[in-house]
Protein backbone atom coordinates (compact mmCIF):
# COMPACT_ATOMS: atom_id res chain seq x y z
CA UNK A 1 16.58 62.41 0.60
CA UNK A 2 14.51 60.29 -2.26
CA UNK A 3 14.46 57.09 -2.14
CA UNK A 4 16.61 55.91 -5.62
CA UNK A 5 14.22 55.02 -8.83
CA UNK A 6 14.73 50.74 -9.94
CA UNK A 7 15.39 50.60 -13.12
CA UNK A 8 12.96 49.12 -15.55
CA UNK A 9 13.81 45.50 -15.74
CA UNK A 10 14.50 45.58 -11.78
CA UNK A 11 11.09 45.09 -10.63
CA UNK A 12 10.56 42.01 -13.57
CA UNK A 13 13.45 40.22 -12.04
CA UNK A 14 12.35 40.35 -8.63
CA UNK A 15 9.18 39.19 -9.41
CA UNK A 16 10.75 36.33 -11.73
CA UNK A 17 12.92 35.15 -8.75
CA UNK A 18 9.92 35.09 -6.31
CA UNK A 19 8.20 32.82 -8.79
CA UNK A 20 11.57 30.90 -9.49
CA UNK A 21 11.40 30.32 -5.47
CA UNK A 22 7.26 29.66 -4.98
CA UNK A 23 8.29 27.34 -7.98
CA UNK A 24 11.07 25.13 -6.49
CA UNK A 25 9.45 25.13 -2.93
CA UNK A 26 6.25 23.68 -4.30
CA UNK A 27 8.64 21.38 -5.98
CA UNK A 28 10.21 19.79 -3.04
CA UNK A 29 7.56 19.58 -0.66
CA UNK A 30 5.78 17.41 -3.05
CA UNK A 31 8.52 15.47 -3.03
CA UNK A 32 8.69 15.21 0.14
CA UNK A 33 5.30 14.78 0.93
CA UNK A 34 5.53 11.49 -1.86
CA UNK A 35 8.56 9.92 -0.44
CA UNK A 36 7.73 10.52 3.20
CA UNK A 37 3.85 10.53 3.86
CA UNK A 38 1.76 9.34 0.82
CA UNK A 39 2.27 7.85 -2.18
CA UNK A 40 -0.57 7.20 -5.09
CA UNK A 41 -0.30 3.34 -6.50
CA UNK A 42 -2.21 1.99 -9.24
CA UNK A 43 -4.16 -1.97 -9.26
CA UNK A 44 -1.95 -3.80 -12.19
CA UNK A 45 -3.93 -6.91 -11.36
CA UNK A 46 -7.63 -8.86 -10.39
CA UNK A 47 -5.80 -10.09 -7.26
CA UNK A 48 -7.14 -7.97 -4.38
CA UNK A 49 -11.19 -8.11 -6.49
CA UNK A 50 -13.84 -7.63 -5.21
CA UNK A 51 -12.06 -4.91 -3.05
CA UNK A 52 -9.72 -3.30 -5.90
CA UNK A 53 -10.16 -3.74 -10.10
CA UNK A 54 -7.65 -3.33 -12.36
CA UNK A 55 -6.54 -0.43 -12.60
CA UNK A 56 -8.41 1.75 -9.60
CA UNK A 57 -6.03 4.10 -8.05
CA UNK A 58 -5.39 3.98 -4.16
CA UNK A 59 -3.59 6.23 -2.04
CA UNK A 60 -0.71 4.43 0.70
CA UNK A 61 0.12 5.94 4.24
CA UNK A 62 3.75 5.94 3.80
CA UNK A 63 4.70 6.40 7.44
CA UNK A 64 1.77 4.57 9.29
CA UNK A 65 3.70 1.29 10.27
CA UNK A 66 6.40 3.66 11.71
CA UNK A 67 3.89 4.12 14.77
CA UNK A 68 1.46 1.06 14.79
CA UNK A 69 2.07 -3.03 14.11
CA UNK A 70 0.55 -4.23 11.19
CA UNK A 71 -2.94 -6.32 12.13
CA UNK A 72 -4.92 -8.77 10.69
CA UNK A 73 -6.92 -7.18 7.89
CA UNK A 74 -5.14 -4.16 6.41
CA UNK A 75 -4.57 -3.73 3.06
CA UNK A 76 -0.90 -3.57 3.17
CA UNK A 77 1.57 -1.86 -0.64
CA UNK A 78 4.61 -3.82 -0.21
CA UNK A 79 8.05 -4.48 -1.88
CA UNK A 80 8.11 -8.43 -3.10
CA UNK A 81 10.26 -10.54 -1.14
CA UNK A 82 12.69 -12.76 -2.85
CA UNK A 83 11.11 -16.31 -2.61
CA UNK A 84 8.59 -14.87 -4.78
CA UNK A 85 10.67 -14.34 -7.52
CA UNK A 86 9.21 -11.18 -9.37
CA UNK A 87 10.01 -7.99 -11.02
CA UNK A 88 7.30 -5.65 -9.57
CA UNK A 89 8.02 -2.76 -7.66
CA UNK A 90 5.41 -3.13 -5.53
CA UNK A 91 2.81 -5.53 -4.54
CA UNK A 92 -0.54 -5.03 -2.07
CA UNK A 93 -2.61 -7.87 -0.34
CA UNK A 94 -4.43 -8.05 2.87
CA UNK A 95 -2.70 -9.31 6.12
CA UNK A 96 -4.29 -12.46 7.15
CA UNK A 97 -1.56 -13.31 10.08
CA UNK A 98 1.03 -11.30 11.66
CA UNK A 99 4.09 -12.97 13.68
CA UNK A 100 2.92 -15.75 16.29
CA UNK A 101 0.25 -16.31 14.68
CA UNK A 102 -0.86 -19.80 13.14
CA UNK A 103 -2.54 -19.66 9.99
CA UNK A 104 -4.34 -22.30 8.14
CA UNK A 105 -6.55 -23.32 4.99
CA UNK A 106 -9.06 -25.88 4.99
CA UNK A 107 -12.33 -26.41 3.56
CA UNK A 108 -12.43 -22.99 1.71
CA UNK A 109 -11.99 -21.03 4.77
CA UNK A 110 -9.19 -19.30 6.84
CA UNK A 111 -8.58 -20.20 10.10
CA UNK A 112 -6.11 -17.89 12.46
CA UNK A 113 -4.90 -19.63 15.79
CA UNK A 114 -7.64 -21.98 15.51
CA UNK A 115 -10.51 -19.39 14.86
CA UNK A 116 -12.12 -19.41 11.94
CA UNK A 117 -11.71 -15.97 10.17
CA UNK A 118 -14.95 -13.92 8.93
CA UNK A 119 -14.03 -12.38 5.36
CA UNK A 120 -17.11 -10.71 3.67
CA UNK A 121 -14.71 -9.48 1.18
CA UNK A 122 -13.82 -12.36 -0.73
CA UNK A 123 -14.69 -13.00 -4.17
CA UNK A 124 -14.66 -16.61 -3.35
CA UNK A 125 -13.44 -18.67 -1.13
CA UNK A 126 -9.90 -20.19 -1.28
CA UNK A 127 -9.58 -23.75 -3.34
CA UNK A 128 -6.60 -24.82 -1.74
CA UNK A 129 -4.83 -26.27 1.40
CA UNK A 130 -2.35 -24.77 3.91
CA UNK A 131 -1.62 -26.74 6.71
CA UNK A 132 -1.33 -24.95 10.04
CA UNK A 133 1.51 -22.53 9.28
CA UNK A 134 3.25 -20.50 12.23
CA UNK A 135 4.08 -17.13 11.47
CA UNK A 136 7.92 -16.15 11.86
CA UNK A 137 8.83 -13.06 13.65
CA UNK A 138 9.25 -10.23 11.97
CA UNK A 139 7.30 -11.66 8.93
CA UNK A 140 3.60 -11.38 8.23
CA UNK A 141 1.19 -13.87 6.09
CA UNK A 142 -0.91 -12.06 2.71
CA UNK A 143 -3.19 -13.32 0.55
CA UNK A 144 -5.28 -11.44 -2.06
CA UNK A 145 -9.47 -11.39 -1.50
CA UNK A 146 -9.43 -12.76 -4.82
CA UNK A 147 -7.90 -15.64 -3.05
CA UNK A 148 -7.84 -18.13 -6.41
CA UNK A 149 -6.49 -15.54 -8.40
CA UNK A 150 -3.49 -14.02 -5.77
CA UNK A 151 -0.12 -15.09 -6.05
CA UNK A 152 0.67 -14.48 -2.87
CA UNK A 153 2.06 -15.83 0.88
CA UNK A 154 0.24 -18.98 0.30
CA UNK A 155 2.40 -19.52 -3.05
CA UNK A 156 5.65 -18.13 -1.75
CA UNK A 157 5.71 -17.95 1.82
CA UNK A 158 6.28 -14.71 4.85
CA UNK A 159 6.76 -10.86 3.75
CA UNK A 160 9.14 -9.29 5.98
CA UNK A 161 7.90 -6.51 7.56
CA UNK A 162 10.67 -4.54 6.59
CA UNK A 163 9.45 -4.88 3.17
CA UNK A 164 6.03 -2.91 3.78
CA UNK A 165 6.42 0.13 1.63
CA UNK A 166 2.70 1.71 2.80
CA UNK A 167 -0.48 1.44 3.89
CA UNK A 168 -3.41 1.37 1.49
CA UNK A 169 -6.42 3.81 2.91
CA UNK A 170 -8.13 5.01 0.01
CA UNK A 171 -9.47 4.87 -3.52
CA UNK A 172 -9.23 7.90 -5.62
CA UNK A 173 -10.40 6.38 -8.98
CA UNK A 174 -12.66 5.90 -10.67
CA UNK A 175 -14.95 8.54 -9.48
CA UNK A 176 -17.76 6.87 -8.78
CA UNK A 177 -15.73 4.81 -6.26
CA UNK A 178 -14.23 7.37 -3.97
CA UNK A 179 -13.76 6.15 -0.18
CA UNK A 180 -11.99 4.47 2.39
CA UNK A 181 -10.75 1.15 2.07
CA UNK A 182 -11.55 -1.45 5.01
């Protein structure tokens, strides 16, 4: 017995509904991949220079503090808590202190539990004060490295940790500044 002949437009629509499929599949695993595991933000502001310029494009580990405690140092995309009372979706600094930890300003320079912290990043050091300042739990201290140009924990106080929305690991753009960010 033959196998039956498909009729002309047959073969078209299977072809269009495998496309329609490869189509929509591609569709949601990028959005998956963007809601779940990395997200692309861009630098509205001079507040994390020398480190990030305006507009340089970074890439956040979405699911990173799912499996490891935020530390001293990482560049951290986060939602804006309310004490500091702005519209931005998203905001990213550097952790300075994480919960029990003391932090402190004096004399330009950052102290942590005593220790005075080593910060080759900085544009400049910090022209303010902040008395010794514990850490709450749950919460974590931020300041930009462009520390007199950062709105940030030392004008507004703690991010909750529940706010951290990713973490930053890499610059995308410009092209001449590809890389990792420490």
């Amino acid at each position: 017995m033959k196998e039956p002949i498909p009729s002309p437009g047959q073969g078209n629509r299977e072809r269009i509904w495998e496309w329609v499929k490869s189509i929509v599949l591609a569709v949601l695993l990028a959005l998956g991949i963007r809601t779940a595991v990395v997200e692309a933000f861009v630098i509205p502001s001079g507040s994390m220079e020398p480190t990030l310029q305006v507009g340089d494009r970074v890439l956040g580990n979405k699911f990173w503090f799912w499996f490891a405690e935020p530390h001293r140092k990482d560049i951290v995309i986060f939602s804006p808590p309310a004490a500091a009372h702005l519209a931005a979706g998203a905001l990213i600094k550097r952790v300075v202190a994480v919960e029990g930890e003391v932090v402190e300003v004096r004399d330009g320079q950052v102290f942590v539990n005593g220790k005075l912290v080593a910060e080759p990043y900085l544009k400049e050091r910090p022209q303010y004060v902040l008395p010794p300042t514990p850490v709450p739990p749950g919460m974590l201290f931020v300041l930009g490295d462009n520390r007199n140009a950062s709105y940030d924990s030392h004008a507004w106080g703690f991010v909750p940790r529940g706010n951290l929305r990713a973490k930053a690991f890499a610059r995308y753009w410009p092209l001449n500044r590809i890389g990792l960010l420490q």
